[in-house]
Protein backbone atom coordinates (compact mmCIF):
# COMPACT_ATOMS: atom_id res chain seq x y z
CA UNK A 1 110.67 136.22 104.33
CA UNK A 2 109.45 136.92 107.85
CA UNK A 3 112.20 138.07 109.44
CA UNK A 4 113.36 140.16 106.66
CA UNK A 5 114.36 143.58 107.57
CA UNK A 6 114.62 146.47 104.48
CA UNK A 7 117.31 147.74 106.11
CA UNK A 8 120.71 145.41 107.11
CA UNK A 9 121.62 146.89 110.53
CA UNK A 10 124.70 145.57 111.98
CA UNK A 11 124.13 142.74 114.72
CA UNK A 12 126.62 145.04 117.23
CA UNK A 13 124.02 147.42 117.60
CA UNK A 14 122.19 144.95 119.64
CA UNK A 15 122.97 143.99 122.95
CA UNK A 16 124.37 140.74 124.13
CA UNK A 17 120.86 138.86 124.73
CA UNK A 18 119.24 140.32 121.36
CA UNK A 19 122.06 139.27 119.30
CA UNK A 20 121.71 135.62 121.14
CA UNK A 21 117.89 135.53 120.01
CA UNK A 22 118.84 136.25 116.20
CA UNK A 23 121.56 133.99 116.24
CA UNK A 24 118.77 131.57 117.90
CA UNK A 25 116.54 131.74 115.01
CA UNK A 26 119.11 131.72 112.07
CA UNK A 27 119.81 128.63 113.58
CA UNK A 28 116.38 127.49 113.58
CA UNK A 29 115.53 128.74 110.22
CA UNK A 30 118.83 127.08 108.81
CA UNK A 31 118.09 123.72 110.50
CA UNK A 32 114.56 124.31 108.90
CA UNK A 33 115.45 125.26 105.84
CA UNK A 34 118.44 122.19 105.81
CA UNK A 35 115.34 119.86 106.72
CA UNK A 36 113.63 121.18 103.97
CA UNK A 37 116.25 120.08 101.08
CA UNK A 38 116.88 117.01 102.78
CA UNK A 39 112.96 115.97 102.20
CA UNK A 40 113.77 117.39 98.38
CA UNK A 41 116.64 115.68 97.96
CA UNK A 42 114.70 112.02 99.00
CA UNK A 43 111.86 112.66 96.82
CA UNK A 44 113.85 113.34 93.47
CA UNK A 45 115.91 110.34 94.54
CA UNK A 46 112.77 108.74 94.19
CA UNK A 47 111.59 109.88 91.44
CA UNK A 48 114.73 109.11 89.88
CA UNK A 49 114.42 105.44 91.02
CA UNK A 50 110.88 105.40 90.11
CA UNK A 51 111.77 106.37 86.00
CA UNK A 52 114.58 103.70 85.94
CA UNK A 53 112.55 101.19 87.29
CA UNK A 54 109.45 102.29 84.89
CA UNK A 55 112.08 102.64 81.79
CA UNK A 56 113.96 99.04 82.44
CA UNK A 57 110.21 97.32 82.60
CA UNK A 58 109.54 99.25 79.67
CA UNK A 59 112.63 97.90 77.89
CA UNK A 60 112.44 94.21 79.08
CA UNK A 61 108.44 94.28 77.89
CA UNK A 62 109.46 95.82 74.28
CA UNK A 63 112.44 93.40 73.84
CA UNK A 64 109.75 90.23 74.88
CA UNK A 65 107.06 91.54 72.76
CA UNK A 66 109.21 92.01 69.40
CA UNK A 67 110.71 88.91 70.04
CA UNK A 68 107.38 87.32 70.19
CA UNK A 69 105.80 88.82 67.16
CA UNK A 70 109.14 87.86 65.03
């Protein structure tokens, strides 16, 4: 992580304006990382649509083929 610290120090050791500017970019990283599994959550809802489809063609063109060859 970039902003990761080794140490936790309590935000109240800061003043008013640093404590602002890490509140700031938790918010940014959070909206960022919120963004991120939003984009994941689309693409395996996708993917997920994508293997039904594939496995109902998949059914309908077994089902048509041993009907033909019967």
């Amino acid at each position: 992580m970039p902003g990761h610290i080794a140490r936790q120090t309590s935000r109240k050791a800061f003043d008013d304006s640093t404590r602002l500017s890490l509140l700031e970019t938790d918010a940014d990283e959070m909206a960022a990382d919120i963004a991120a599994i939003r984009t994941l959550l689309q693409r395996l809802t996708w993917a997920i649509v994508g293997a039904g489809i594939t496995f109902s063609t998949s059914s309908i063109l077994l089902a048509i083929n041993l009907t033909v060859n019967t």
